[in-house]
PDB file of N, CA and C in Angstrom:
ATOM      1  N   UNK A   1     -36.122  40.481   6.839  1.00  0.00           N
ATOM      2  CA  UNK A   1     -37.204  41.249   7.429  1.00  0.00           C
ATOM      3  C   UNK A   1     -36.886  41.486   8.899  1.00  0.00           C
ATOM      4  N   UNK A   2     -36.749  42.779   9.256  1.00  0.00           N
ATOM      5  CA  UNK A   2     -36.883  43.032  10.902  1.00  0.00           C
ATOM      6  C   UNK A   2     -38.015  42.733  11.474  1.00  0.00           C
ATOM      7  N   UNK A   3     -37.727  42.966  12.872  1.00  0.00           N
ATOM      8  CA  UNK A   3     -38.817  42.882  13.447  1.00  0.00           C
ATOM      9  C   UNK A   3     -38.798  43.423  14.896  1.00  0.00           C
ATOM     10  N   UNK A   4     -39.634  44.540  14.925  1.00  0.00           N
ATOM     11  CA  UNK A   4     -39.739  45.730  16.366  1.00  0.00           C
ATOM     12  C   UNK A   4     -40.070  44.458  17.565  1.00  0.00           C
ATOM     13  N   UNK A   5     -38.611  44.413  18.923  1.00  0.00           N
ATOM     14  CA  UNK A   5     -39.287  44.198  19.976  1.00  0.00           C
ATOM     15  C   UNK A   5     -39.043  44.956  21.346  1.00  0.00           C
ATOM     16  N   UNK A   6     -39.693  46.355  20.569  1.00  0.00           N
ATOM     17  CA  UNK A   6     -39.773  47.738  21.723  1.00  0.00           C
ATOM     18  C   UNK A   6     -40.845  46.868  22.854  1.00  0.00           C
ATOM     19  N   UNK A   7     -40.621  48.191  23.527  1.00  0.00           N
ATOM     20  CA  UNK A   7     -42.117  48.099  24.572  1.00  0.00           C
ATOM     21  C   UNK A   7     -43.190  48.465  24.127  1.00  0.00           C
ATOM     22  N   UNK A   8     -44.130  47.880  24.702  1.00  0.00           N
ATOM     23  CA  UNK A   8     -45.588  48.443  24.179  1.00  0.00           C
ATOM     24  C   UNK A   8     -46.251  49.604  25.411  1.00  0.00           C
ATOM     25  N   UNK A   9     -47.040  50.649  25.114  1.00  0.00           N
ATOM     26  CA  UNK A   9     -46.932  51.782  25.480  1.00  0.00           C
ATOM     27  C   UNK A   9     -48.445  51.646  25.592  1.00  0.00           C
ATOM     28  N   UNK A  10     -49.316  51.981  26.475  1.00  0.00           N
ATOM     29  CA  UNK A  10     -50.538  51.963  26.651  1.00  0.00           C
ATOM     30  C   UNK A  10     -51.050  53.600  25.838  1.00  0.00           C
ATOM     31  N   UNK A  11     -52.096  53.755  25.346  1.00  0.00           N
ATOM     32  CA  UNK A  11     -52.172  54.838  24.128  1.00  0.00           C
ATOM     33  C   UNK A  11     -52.613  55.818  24.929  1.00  0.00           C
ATOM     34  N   UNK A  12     -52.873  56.166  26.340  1.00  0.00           N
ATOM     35  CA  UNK A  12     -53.227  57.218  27.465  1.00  0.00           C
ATOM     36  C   UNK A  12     -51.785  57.898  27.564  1.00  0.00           C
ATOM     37  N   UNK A  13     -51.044  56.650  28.214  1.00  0.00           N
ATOM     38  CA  UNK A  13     -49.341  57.314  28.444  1.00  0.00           C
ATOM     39  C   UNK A  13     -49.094  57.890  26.881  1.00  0.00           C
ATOM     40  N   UNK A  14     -48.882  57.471  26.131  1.00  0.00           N
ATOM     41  CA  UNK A  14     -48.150  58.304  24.968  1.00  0.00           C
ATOM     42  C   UNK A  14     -49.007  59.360  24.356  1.00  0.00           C
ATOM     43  N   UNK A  15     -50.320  59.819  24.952  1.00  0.00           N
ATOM     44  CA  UNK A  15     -50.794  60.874  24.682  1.00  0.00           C
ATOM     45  C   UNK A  15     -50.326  61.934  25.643  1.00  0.00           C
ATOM     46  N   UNK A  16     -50.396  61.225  26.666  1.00  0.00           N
ATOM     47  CA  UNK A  16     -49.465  62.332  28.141  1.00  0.00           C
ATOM     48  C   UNK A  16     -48.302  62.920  27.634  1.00  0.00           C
ATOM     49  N   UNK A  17     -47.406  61.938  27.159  1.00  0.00           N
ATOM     50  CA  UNK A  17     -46.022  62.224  26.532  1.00  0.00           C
ATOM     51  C   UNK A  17     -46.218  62.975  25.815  1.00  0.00           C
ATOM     52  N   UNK A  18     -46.478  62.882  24.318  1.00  0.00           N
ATOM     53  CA  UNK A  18     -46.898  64.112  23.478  1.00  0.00           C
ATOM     54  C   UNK A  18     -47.259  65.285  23.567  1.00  0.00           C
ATOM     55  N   UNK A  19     -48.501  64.864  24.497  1.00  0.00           N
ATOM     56  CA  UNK A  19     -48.792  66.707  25.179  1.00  0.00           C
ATOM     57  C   UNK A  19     -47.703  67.192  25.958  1.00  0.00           C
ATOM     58  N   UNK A  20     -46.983  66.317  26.636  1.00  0.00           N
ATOM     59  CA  UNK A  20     -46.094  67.221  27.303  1.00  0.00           C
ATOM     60  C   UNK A  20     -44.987  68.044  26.388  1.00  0.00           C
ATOM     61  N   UNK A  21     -44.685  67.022  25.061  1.00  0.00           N
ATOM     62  CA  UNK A  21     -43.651  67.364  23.980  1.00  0.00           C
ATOM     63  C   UNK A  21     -44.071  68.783  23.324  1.00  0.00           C
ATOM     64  N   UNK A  22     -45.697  68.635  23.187  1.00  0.00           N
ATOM     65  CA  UNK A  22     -46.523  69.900  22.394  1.00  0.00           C
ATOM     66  C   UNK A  22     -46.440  70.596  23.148  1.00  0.00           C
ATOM     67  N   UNK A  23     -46.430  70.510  24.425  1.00  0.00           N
ATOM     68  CA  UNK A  23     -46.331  72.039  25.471  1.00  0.00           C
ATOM     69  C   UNK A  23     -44.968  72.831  25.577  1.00  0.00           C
ATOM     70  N   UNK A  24     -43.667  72.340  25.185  1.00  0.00           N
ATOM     71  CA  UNK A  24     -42.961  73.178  25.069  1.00  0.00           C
ATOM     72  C   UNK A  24     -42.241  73.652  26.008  1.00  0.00           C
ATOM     73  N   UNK A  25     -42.482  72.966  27.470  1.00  0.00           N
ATOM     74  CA  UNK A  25     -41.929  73.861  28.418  1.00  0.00           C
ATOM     75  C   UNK A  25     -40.855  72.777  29.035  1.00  0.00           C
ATOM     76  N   UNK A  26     -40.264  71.654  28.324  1.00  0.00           N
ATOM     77  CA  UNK A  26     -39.537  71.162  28.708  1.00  0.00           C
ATOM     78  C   UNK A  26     -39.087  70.423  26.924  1.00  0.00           C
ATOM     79  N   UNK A  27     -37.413  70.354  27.133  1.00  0.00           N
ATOM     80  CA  UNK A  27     -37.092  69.247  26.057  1.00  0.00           C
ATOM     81  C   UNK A  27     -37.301  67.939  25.789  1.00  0.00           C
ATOM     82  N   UNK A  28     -37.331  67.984  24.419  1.00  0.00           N
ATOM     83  CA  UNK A  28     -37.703  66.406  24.087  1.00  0.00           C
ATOM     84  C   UNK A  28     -36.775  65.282  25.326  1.00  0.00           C
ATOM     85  N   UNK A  29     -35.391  65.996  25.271  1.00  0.00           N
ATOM     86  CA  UNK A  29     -34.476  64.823  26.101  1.00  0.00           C
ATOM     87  C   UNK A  29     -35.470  64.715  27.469  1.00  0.00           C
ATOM     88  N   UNK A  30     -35.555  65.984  27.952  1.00  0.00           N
ATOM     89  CA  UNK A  30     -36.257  66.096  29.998  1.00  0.00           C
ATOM     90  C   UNK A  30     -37.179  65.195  29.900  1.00  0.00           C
ATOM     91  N   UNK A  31     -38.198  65.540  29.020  1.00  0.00           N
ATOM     92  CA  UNK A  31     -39.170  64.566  28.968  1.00  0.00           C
ATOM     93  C   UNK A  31     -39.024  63.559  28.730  1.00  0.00           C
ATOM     94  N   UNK A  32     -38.258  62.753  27.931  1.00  0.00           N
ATOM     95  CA  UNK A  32     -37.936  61.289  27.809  1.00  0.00           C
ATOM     96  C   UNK A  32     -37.078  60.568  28.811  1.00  0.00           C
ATOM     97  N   UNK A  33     -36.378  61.436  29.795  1.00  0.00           N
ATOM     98  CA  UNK A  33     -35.749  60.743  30.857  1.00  0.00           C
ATOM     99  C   UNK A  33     -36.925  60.993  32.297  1.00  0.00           C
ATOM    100  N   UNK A  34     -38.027  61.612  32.135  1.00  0.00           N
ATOM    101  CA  UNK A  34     -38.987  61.767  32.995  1.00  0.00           C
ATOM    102  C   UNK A  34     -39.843  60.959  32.796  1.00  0.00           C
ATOM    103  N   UNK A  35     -40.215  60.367  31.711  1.00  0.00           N
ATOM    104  CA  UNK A  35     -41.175  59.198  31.570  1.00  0.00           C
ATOM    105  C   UNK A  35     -40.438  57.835  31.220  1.00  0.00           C
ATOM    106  N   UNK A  36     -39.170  58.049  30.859  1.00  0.00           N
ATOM    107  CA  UNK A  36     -38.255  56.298  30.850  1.00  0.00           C
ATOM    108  C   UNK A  36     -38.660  56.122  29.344  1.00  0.00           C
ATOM    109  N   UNK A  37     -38.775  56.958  28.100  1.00  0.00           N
ATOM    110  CA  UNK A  37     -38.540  56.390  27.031  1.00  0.00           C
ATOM    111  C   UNK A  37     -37.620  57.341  26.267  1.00  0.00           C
ATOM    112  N   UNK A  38     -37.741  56.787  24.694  1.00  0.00           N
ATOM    113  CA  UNK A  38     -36.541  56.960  24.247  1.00  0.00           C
ATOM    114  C   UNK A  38     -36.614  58.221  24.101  1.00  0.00           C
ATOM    115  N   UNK A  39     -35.820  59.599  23.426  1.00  0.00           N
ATOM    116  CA  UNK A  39     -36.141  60.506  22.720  1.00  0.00           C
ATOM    117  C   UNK A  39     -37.106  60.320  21.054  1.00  0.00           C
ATOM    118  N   UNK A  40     -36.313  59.386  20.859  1.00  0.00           N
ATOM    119  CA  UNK A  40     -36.845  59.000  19.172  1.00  0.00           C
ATOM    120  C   UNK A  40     -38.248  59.040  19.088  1.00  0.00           C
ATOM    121  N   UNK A  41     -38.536  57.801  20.275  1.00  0.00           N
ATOM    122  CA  UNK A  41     -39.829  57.374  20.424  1.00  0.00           C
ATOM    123  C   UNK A  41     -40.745  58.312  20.298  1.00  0.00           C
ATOM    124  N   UNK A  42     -40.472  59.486  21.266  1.00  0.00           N
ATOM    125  CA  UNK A  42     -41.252  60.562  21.672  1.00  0.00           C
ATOM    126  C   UNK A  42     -41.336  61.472  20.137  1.00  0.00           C
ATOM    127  N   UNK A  43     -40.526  61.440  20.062  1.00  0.00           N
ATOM    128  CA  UNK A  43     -40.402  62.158  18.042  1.00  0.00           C
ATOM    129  C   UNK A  43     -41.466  61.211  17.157  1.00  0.00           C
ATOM    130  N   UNK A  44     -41.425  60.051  17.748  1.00  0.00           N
ATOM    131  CA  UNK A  44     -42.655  59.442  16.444  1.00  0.00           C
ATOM    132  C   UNK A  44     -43.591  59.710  17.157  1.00  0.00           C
ATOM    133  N   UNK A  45     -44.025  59.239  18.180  1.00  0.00           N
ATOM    134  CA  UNK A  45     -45.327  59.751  18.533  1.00  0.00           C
ATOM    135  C   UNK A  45     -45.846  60.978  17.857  1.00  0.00           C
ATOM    136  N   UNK A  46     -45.074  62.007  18.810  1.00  0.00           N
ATOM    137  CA  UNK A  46     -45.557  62.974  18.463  1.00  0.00           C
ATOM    138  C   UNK A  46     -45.728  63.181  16.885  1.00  0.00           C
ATOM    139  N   UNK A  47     -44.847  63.187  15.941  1.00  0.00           N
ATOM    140  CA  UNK A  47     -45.635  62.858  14.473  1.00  0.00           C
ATOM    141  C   UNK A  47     -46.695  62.407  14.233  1.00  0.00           C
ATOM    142  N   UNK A  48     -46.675  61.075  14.736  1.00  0.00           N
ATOM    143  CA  UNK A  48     -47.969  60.443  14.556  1.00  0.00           C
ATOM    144  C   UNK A  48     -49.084  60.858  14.658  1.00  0.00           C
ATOM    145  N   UNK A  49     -49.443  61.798  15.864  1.00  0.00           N
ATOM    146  CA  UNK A  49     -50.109  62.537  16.851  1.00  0.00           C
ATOM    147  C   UNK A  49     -50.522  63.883  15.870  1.00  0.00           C
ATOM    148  N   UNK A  50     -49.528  64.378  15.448  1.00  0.00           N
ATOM    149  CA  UNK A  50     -49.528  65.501  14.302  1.00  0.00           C
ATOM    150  C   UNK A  50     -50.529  64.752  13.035  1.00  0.00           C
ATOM    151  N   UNK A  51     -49.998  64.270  12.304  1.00  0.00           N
ATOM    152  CA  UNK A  51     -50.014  63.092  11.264  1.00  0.00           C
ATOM    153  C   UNK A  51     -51.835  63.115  11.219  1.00  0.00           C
ATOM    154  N   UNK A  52     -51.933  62.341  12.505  1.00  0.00           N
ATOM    155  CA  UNK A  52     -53.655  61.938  12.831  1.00  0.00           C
ATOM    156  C   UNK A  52     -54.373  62.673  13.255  1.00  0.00           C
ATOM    157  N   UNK A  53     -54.264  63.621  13.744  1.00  0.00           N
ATOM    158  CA  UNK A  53     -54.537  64.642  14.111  1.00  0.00           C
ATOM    159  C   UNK A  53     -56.379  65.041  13.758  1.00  0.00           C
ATOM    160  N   UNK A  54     -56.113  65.199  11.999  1.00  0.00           N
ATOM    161  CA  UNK A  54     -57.456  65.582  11.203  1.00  0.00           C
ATOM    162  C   UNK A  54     -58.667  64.539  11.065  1.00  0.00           C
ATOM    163  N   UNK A  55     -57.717  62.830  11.549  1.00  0.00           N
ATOM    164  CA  UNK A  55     -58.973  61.885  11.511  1.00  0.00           C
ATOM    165  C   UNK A  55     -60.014  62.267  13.509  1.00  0.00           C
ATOM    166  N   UNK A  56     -58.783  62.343  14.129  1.00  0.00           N
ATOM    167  CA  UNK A  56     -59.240  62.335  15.470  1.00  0.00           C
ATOM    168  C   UNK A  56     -60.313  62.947  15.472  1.00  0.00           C
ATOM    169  N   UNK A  57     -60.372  64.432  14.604  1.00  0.00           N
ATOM    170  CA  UNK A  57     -61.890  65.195  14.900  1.00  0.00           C
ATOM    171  C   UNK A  57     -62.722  64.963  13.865  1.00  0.00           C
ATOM    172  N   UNK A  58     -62.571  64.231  12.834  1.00  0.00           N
ATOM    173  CA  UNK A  58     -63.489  64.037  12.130  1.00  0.00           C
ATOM    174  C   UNK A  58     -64.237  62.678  12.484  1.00  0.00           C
ATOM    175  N   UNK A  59     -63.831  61.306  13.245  1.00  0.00           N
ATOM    176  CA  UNK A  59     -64.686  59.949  13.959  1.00  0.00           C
ATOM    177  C   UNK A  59     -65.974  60.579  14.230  1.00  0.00           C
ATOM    178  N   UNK A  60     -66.390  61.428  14.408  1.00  0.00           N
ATOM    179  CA  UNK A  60     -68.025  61.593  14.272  1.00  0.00           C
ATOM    180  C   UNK A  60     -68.637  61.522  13.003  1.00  0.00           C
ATOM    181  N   UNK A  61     -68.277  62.117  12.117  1.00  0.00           N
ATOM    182  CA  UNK A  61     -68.661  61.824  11.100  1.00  0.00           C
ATOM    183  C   UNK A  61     -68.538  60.564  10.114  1.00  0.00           C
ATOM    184  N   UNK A  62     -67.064  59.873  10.627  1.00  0.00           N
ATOM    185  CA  UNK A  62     -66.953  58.756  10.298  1.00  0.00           C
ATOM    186  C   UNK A  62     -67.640  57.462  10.525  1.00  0.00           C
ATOM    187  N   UNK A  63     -68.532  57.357  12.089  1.00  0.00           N
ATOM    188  CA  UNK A  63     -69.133  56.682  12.593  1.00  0.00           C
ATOM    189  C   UNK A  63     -70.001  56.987  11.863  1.00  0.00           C
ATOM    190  N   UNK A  64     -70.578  58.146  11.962  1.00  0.00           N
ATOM    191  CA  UNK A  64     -72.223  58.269  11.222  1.00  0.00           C
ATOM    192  C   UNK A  64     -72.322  57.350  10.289  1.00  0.00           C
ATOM    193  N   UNK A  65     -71.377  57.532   9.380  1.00  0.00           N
ATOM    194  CA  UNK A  65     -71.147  56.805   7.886  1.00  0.00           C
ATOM    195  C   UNK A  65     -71.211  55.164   8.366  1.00  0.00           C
ATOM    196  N   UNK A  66     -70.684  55.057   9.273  1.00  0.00           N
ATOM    197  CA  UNK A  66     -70.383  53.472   9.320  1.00  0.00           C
ATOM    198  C   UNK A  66     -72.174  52.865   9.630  1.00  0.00           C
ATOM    199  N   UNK A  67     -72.163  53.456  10.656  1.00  0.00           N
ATOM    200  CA  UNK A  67     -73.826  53.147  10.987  1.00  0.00           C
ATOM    201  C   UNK A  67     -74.778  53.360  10.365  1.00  0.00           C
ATOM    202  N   UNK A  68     -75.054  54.307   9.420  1.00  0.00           N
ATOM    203  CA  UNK A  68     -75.350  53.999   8.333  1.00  0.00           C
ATOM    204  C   UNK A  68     -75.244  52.676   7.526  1.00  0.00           C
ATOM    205  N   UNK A  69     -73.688  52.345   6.996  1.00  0.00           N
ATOM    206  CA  UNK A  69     -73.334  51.528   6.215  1.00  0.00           C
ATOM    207  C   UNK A  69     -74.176  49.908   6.796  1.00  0.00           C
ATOM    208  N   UNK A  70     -74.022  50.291   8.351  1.00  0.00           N
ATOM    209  CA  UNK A  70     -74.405  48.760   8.759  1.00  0.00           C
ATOM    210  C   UNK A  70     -76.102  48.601   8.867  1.00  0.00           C
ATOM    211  N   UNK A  71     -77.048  49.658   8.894  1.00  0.00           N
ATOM    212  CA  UNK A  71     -78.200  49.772   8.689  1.00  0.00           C
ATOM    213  C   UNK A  71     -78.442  49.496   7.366  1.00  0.00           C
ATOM    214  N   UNK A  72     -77.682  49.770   6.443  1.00  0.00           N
ATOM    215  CA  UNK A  72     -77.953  48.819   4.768  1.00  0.00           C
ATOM    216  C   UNK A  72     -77.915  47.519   4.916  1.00  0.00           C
ATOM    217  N   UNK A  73     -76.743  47.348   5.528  1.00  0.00           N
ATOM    218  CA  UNK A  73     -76.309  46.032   5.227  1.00  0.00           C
ATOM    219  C   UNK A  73     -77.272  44.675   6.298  1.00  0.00           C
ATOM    220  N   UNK A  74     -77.608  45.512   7.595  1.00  0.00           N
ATOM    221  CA  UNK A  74     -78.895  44.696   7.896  1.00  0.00           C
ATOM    222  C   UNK A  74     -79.944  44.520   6.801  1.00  0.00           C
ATOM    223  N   UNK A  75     -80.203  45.376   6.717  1.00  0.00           N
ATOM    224  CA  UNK A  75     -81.682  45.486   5.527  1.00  0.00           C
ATOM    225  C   UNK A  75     -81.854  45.010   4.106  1.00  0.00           C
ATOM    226  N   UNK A  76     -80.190  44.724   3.497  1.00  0.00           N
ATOM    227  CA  UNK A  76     -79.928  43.435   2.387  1.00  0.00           C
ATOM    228  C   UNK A  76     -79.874  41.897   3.580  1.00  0.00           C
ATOM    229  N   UNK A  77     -79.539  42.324   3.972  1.00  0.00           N
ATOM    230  CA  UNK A  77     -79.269  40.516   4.884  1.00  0.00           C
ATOM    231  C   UNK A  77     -80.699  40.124   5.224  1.00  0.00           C
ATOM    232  N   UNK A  78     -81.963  41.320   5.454  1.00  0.00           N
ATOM    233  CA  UNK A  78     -82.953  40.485   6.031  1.00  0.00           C
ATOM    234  C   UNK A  78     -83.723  40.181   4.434  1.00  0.00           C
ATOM    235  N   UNK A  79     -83.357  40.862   3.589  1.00  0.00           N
ATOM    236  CA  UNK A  79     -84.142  40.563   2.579  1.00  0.00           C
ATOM    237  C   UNK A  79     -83.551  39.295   1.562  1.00  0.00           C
ATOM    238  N   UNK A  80     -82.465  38.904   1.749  1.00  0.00           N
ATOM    239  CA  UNK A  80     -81.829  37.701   1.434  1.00  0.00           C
ATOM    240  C   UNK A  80     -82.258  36.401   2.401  1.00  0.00           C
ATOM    241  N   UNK A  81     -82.234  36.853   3.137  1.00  0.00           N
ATOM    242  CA  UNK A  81     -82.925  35.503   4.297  1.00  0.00           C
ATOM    243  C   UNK A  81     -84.183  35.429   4.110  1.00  0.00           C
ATOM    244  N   UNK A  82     -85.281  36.455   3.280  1.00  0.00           N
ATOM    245  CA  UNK A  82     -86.766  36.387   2.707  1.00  0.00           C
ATOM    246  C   UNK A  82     -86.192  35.134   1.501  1.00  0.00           C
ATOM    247  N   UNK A  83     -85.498  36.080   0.813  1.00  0.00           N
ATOM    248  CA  UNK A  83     -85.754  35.019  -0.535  1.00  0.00           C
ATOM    249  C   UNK A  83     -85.280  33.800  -0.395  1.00  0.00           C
ATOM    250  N   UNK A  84     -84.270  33.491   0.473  1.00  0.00           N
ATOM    251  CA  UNK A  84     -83.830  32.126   0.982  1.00  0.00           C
ATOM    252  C   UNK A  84     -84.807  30.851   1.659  1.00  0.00           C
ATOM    253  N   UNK A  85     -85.453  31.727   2.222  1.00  0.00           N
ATOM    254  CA  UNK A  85     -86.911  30.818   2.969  1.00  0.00           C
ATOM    255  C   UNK A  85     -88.181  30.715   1.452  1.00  0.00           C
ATOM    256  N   UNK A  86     -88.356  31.624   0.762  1.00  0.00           N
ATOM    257  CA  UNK A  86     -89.002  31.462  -0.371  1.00  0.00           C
ATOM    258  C   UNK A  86     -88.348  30.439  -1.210  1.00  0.00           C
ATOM    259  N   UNK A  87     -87.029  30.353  -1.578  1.00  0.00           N
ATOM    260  CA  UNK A  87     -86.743  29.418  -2.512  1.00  0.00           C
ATOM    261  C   UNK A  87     -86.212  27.676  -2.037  1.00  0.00           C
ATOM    262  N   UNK A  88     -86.263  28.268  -0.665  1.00  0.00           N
ATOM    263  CA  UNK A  88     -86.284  26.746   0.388  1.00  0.00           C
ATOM    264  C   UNK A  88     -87.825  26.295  -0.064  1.00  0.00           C
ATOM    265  N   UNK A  89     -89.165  26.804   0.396  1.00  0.00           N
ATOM    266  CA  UNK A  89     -90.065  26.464   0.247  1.00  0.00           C
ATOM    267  C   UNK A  89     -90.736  26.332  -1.313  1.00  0.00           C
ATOM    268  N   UNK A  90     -90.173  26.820  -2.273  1.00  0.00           N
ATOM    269  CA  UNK A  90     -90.210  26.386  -3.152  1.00  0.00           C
ATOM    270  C   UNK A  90     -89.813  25.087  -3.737  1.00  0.00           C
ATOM    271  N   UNK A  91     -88.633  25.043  -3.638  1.00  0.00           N
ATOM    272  CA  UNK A  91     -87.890  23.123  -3.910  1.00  0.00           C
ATOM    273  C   UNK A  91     -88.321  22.493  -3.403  1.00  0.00           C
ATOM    274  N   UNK A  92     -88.747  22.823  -1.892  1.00  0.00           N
ATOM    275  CA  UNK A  92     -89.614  21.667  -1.156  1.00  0.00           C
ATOM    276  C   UNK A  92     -90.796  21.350  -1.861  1.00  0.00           C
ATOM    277  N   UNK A  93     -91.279  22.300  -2.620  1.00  0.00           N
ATOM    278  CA  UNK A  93     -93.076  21.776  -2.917  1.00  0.00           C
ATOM    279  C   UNK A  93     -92.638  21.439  -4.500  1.00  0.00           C
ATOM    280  N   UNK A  94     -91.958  21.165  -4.900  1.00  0.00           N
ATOM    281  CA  UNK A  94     -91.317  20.599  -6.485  1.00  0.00           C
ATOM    282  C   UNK A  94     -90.220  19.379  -5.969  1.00  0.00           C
ATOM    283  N   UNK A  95     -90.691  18.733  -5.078  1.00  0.00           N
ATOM    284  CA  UNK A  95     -89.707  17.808  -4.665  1.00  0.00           C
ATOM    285  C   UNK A  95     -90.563  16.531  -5.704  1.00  0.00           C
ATOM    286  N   UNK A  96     -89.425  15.420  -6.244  1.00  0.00           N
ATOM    287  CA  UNK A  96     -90.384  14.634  -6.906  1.00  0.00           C
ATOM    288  C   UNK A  96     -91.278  13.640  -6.559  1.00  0.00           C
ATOM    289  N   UNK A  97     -90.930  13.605  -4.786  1.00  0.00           N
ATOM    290  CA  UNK A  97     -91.259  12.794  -3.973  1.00  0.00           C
ATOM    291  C   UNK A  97     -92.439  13.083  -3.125  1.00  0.00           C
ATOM    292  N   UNK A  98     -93.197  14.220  -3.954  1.00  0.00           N
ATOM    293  CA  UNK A  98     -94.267  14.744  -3.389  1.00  0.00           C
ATOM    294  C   UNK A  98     -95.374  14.369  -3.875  1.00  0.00           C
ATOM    295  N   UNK A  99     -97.020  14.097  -2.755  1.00  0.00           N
ATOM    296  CA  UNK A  99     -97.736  14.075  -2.935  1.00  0.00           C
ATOM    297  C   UNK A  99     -98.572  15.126  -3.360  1.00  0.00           C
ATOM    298  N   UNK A 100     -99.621  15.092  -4.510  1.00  0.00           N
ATOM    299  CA  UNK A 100    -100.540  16.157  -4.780  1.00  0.00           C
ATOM    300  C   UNK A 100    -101.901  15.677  -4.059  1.00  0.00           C
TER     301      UNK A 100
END
């Protein structure tokens, strides 16, 4: 098994890079000896960048969904913590050690 120990690239700079790659007005090489990385590098990015492209503008709608998802999932959790206190207080009053 390999194992990548490139540099790590803060995700602002390699959007700079890319746009500069998408703009066209300089080569992949100019640009990679103007920012100190590889050519390659700049080739995956920019794929990547391509690649992701269709999620980047759709995260609004994706969030919606999520927040949503987590407004269910409050609203099973509070109703499980009902029946949990109901069936706590139930065993308690069927304990055999109880007075009537």
């Amino acid at each position: 098994m390999s194992e990548k120990h490139g540099k790590r690239y803060a995700s602002r700079f390699k959007f700079q890079v890319v746009l500069e790659a998408l703009r066209g007005s300089k080569n992949i090489g100019q640009i990679a000896k103007m920012y100190g990385v590889h050519p390659i590098t700049i080739t995956h990015w920019k794929g990547e960048f391509i690649e992701k492209g269709p999620e980047i503008f759709g995260q609004q709608n994706t969030l919606h969904e999520y927040e949503k998802k987590i407004q269910e999932l409050e609203r099973l959790i509070g109703h499980k913590e009902v029946e949990i206190a109901l069936l706590k207080n139930f065993l308690a009053g069927s304990s055999p050690g109880r007075k009537k």
